[in-house]
N, C-alpha and C. Protein backbone atom coordinates (compact mmCIF):
# COMPACT_ATOMS: atom_id res chain seq x y z
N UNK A 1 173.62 44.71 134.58
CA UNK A 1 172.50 44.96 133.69
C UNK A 1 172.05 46.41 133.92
N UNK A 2 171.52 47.10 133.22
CA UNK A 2 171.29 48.61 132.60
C UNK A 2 169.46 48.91 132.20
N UNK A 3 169.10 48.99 133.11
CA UNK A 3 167.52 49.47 132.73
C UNK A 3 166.94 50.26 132.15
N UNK A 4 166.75 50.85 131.23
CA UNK A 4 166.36 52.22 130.48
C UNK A 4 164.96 52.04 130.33
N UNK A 5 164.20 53.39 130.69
CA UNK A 5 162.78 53.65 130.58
C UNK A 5 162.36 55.23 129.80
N UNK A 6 161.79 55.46 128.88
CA UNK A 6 161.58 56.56 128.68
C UNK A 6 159.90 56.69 128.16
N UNK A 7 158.92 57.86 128.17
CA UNK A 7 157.99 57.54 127.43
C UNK A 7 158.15 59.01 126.97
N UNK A 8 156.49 59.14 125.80
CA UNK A 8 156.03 60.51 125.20
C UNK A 8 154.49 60.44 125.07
N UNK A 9 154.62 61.33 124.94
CA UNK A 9 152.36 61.39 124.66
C UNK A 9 152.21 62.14 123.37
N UNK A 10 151.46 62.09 122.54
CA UNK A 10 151.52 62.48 121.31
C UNK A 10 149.66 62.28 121.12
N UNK A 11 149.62 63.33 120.20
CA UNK A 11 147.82 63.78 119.50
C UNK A 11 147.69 61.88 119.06
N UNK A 12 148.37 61.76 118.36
CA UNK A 12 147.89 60.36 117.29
C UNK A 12 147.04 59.54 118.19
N UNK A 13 146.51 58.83 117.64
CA UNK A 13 145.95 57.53 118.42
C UNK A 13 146.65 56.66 118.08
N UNK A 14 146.84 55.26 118.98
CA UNK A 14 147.47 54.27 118.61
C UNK A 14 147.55 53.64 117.09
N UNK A 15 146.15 53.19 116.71
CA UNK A 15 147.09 53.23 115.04
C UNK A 15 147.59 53.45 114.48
N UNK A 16 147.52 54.79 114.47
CA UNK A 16 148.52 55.58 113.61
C UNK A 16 150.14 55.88 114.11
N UNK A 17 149.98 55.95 115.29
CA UNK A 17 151.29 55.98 115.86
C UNK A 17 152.31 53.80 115.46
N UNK A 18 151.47 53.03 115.70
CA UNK A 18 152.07 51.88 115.50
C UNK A 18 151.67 52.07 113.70
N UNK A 19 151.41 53.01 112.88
CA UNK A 19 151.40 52.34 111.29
C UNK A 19 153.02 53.28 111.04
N UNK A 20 152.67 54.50 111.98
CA UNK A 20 154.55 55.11 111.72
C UNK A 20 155.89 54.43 112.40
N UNK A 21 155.28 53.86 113.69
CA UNK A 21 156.70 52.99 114.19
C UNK A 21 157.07 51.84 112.91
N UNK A 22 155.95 51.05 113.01
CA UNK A 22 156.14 49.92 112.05
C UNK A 22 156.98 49.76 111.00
N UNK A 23 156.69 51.15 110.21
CA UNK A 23 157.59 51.29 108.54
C UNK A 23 159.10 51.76 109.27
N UNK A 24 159.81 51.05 108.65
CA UNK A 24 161.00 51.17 109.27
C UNK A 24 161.72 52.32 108.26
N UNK A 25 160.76 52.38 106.97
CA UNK A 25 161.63 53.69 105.99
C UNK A 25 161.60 54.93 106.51
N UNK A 26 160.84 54.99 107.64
CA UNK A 26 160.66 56.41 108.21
C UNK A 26 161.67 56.72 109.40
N UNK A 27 162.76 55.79 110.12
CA UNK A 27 163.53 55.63 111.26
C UNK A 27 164.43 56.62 110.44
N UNK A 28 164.89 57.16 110.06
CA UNK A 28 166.27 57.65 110.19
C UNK A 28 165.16 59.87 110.15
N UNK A 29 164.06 59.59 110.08
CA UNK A 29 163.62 60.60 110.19
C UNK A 29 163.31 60.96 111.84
N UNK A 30 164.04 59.90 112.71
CA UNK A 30 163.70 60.03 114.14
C UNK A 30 165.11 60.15 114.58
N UNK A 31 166.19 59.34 113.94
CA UNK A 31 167.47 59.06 114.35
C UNK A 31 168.09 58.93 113.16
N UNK A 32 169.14 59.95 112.37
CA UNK A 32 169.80 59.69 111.41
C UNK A 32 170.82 58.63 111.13
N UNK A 33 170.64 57.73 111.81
CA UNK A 33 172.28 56.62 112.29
C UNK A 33 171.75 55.42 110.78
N UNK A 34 170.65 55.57 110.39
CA UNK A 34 170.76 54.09 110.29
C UNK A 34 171.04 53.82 108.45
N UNK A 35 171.65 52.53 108.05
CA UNK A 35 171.91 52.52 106.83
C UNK A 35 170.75 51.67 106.31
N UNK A 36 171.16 50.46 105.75
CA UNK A 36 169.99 49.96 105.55
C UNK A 36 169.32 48.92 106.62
N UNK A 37 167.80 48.77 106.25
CA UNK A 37 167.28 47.90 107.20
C UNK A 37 166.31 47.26 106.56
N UNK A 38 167.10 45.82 106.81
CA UNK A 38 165.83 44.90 106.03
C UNK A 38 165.26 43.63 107.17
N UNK A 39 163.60 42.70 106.55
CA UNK A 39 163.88 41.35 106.93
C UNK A 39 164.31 40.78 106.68
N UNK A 40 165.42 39.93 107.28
CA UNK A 40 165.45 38.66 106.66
C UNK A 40 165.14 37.03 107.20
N UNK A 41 163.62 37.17 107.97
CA UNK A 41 163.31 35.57 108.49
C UNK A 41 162.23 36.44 108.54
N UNK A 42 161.03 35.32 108.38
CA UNK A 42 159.88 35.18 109.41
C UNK A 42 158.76 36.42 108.54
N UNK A 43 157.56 36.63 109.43
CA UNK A 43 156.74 37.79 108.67
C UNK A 43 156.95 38.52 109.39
N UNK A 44 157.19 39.92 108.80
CA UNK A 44 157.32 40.93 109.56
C UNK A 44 156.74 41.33 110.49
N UNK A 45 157.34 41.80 111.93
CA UNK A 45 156.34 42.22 112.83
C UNK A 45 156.02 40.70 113.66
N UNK A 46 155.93 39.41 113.35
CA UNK A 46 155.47 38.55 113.95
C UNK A 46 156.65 38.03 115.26
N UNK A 47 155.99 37.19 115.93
CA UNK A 47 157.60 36.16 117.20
C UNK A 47 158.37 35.40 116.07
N UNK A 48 159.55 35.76 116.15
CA UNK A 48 160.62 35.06 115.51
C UNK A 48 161.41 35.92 114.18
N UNK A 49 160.47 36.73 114.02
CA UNK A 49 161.25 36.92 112.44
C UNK A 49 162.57 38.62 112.52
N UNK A 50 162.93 38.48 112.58
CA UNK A 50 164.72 38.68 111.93
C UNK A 50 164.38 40.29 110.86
N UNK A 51 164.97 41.52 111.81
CA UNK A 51 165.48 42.30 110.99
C UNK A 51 166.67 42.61 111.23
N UNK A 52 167.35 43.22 110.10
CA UNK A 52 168.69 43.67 110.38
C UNK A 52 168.84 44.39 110.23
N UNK A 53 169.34 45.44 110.50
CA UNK A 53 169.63 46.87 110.97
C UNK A 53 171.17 47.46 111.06
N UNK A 54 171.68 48.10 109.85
CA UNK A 54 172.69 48.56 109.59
C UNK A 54 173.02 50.04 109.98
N UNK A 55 173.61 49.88 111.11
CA UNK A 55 173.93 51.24 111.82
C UNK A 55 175.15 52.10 111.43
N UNK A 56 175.49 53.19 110.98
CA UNK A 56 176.25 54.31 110.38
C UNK A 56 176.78 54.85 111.45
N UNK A 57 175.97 55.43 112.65
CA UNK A 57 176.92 56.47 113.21
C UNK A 57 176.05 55.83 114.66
N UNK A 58 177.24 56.44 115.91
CA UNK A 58 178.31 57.18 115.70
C UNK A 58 179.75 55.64 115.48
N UNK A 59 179.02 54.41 115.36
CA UNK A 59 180.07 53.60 114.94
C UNK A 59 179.25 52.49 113.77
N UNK A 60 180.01 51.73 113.14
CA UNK A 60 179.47 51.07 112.33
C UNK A 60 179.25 49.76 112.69
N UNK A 61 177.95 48.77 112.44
CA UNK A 61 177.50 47.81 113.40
C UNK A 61 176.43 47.38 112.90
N UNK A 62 176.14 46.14 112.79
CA UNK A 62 174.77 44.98 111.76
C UNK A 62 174.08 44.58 113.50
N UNK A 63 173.14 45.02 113.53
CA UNK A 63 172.01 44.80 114.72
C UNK A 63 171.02 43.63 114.09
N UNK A 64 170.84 42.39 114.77
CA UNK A 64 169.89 41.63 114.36
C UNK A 64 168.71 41.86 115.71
N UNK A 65 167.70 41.98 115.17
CA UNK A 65 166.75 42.49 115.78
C UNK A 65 165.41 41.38 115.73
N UNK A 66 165.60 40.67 116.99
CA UNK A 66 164.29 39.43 117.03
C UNK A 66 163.80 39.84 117.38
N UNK A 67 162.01 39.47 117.01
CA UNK A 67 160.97 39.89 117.45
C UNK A 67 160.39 38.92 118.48
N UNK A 68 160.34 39.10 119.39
CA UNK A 68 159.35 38.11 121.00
C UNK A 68 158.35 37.90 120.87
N UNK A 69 158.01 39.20 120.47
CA UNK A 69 155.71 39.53 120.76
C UNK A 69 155.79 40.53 120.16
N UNK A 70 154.70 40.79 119.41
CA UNK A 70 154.13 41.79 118.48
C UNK A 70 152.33 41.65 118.83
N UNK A 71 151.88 42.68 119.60
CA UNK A 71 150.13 43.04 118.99
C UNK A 71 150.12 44.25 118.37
N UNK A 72 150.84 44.44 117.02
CA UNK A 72 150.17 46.20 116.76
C UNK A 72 148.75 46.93 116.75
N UNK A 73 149.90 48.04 117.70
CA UNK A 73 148.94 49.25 117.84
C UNK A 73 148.43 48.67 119.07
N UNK A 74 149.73 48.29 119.86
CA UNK A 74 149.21 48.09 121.36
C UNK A 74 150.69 47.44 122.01
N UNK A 75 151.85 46.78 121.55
CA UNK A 75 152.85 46.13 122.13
C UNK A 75 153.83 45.67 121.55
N UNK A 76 155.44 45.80 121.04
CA UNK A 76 155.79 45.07 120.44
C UNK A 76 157.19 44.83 121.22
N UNK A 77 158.35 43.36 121.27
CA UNK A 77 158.99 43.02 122.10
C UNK A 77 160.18 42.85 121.02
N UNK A 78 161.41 42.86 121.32
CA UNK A 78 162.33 42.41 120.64
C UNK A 78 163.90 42.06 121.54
N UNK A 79 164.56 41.42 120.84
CA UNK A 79 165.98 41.09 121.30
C UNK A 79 166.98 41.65 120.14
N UNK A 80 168.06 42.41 121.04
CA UNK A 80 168.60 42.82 120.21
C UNK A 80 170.26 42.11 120.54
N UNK A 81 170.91 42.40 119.55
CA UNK A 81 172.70 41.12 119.47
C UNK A 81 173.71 42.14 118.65
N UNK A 82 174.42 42.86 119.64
CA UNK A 82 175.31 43.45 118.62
C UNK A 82 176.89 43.85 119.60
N UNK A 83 177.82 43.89 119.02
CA UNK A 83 179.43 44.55 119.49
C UNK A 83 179.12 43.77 120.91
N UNK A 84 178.93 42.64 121.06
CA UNK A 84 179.33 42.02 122.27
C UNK A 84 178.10 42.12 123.75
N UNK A 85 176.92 43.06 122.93
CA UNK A 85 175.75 43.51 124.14
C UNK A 85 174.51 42.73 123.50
N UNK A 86 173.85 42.70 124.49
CA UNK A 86 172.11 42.24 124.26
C UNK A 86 171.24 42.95 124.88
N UNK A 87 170.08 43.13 124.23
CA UNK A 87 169.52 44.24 124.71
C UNK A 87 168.14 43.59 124.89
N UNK A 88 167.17 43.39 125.60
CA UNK A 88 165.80 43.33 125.82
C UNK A 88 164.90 44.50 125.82
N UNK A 89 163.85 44.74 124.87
CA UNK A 89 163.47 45.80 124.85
C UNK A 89 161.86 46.16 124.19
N UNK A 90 160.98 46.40 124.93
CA UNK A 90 159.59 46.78 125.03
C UNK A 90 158.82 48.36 124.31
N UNK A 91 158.10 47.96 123.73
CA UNK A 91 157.01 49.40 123.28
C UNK A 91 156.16 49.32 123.11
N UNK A 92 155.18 50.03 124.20
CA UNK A 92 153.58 50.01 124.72
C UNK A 92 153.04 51.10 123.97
N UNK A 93 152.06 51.04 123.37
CA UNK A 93 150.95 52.30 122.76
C UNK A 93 149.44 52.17 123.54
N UNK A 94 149.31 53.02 124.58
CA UNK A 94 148.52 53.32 125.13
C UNK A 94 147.52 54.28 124.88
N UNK A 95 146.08 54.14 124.55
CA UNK A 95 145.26 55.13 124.04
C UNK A 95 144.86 55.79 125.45
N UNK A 96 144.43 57.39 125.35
CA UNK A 96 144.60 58.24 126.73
C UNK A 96 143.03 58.12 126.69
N UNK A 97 142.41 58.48 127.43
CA UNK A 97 140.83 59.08 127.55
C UNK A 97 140.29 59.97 126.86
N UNK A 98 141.44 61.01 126.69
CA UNK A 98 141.24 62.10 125.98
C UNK A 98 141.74 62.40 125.21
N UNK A 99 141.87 61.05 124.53
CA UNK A 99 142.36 61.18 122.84
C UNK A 99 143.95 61.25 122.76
N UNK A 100 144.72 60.66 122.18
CA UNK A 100 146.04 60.50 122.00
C UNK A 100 146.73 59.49 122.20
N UNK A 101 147.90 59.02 122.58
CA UNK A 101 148.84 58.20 122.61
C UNK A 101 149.74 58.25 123.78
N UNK A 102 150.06 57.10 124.87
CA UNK A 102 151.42 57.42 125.61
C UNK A 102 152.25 56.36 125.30
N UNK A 103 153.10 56.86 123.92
CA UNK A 103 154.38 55.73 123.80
C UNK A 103 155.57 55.32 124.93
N UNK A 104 155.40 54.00 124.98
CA UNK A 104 156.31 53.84 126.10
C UNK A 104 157.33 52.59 126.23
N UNK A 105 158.78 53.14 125.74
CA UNK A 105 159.49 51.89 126.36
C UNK A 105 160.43 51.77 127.20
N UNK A 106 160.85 50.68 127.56
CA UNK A 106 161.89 50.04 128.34
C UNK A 106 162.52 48.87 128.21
N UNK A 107 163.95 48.51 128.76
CA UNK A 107 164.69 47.61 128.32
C UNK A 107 165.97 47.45 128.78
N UNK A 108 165.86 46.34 128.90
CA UNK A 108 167.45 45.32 130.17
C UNK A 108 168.65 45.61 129.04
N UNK A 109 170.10 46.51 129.14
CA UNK A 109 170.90 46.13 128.43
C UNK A 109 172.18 45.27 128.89
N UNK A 110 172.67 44.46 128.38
CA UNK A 110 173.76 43.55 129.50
C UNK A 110 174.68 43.54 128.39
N UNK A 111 175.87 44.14 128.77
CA UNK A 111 177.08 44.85 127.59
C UNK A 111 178.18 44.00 128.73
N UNK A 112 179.32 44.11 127.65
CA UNK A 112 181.37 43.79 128.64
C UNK A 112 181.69 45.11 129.09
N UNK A 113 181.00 46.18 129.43
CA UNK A 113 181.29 47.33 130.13
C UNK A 113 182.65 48.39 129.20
N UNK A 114 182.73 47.68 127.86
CA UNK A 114 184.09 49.00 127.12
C UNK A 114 183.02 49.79 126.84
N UNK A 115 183.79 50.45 126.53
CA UNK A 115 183.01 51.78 125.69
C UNK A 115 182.70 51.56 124.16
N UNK A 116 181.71 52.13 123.49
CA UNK A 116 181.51 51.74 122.20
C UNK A 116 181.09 53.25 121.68
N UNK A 117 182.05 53.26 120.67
CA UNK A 117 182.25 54.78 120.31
C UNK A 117 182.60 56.04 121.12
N UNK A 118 183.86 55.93 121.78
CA UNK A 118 183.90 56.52 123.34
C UNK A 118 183.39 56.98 123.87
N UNK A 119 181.82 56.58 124.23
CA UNK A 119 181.07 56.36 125.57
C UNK A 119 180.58 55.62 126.01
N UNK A 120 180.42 55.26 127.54
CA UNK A 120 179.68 54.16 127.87
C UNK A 120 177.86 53.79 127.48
N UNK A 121 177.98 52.57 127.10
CA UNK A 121 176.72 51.95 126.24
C UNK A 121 175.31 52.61 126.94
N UNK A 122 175.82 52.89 128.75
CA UNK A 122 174.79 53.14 129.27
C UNK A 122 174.28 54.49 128.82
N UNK A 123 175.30 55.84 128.59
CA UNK A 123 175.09 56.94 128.18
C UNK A 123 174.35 56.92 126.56
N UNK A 124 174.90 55.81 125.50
CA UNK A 124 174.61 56.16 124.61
C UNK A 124 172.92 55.28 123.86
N UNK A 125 172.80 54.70 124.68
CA UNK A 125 171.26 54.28 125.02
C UNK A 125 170.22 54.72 125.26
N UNK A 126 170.66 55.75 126.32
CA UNK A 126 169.96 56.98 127.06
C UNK A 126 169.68 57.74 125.97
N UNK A 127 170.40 58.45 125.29
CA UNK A 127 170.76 59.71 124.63
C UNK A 127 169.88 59.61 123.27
N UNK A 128 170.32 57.84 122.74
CA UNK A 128 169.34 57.46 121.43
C UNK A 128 168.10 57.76 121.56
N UNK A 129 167.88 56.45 122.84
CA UNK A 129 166.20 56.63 123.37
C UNK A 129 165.27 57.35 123.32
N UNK A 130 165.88 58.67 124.01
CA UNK A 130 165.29 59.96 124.33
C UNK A 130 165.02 60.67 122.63
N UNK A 131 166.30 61.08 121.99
CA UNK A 131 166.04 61.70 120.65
C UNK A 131 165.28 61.43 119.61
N UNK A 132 165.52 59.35 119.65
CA UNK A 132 164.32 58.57 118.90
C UNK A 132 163.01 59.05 118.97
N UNK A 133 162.54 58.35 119.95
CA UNK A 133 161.31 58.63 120.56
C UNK A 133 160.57 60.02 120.79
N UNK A 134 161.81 61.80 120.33
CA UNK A 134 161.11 62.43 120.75
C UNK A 134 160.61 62.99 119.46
N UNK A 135 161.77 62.80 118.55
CA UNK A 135 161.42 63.08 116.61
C UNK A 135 159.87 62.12 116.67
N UNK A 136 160.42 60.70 117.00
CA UNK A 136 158.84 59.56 116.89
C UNK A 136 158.05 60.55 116.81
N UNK A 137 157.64 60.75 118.36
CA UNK A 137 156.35 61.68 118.57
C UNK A 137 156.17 63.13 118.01
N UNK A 138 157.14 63.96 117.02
CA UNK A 138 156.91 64.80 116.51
C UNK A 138 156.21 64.68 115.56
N UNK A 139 156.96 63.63 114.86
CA UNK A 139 155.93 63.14 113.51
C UNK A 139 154.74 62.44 113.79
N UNK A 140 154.69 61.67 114.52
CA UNK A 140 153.31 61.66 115.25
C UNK A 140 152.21 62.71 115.36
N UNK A 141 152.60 63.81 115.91
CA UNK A 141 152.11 64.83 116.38
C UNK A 141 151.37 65.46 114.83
N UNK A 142 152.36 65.44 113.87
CA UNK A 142 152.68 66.47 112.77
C UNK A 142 151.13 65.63 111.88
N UNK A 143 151.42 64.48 111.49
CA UNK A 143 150.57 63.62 110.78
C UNK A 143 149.41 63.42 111.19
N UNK A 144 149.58 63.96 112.62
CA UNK A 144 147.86 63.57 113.79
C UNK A 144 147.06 65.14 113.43
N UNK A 145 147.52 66.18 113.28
CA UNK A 145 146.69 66.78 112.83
C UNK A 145 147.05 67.82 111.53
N UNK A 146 147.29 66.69 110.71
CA UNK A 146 147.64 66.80 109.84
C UNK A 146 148.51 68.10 108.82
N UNK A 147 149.29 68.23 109.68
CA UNK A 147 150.50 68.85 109.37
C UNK A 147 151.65 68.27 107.93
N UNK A 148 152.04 68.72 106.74
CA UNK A 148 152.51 68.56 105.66
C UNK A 148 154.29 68.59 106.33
N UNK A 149 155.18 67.39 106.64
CA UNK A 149 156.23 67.17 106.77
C UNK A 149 157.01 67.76 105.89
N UNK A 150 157.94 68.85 106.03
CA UNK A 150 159.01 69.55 105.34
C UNK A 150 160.14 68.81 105.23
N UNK A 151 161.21 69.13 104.50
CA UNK A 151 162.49 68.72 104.68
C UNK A 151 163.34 69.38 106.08
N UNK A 152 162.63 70.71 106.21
CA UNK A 152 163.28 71.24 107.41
C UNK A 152 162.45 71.20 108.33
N UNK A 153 161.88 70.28 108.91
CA UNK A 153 160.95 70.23 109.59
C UNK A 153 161.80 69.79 111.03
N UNK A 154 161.29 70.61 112.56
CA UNK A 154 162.25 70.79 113.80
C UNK A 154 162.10 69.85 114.40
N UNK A 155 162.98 68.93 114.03
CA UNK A 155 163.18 67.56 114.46
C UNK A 155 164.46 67.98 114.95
N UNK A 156 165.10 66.98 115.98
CA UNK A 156 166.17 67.23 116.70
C UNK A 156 166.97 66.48 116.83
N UNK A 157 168.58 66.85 115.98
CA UNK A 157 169.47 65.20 115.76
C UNK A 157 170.77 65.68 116.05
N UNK A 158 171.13 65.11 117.47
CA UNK A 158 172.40 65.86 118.19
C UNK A 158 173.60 65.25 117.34
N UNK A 159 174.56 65.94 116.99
CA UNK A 159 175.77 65.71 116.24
C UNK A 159 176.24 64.30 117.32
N UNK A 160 176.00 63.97 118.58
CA UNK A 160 176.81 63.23 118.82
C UNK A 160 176.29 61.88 118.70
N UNK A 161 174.71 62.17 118.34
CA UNK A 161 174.44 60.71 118.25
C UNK A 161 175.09 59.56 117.04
């Protein structure tokens, strides 16, 4: 099993940071990989209900994505089922004292140890994590004091992801 932890701190306050995680039309503005992503069970956001998540790069792959626990704009839990791995995986929105956000997750991955897209799952977990989460908090940042999102706006999306 494979532990991954990463966090960020960002201007937003928790609402706003969980009303941008939430919309899932905004994910490929954090991580370009993804094709389409829909529900299909349950109410969105709630324990039990079912998205699916059609991944593009750097291999092609249908992620069903259960939800555990959901309090938005404070916690949300999911299980993830894909190319033979499962993933357990957590995101905390913590309001600071002094105004802002510390997004934070972590998560058990338990893979058959091949490689998936020739690198190991552990490297390419890492690598997502980090780039996800750091676009997340840009746009976070950008919308928190109210900054007008460009098309070229310096978000950061490594060719290898």
């Amino acid at each position: 099993m494979f532990r991954f932890q990463y966090s960020v701190l960002t201007k937003a306050e928790p609402a706003l940071c969980w009303d941008i995680f939430s919309d899932f039309s905004r994910w490929n503005s954090f991580a370009k990989v993804y094709g389409s992503i829909e529900w299909r069970e349950g109410v969105p956001w709630h324990a039990g209900s079912r998205l699916e998540i059609e991944i593009l790069r750097p291999f092609e792959s249908r992620i069903e994505h259960v939800i555990t626990s959901c309090t938005p704009g404070h916690r949300v839990g999911w299980i993830d089922h894909a190319m033979g791995a499962a993933m357990a995986q957590w995101v905390t929105f913590e309001g600071m004292e002094k105004g802002g956000t510390r997004i934070h997750t972590w998560g058990d991955l338990v893979h058959s140890g091949r490689p998936i897209a020739g690198r190991q799952a552990e490297e390419l977990i890492t690598s997502f994590t980090r780039v996800w989460y750091e676009n997340f908090r840009a746009v976070c940042d950008q919308i928190a004091v109210g900054a007008v999102l460009l098309a070229n706006a310096p978000l950061v999306f490594p060719n290898d992801l």
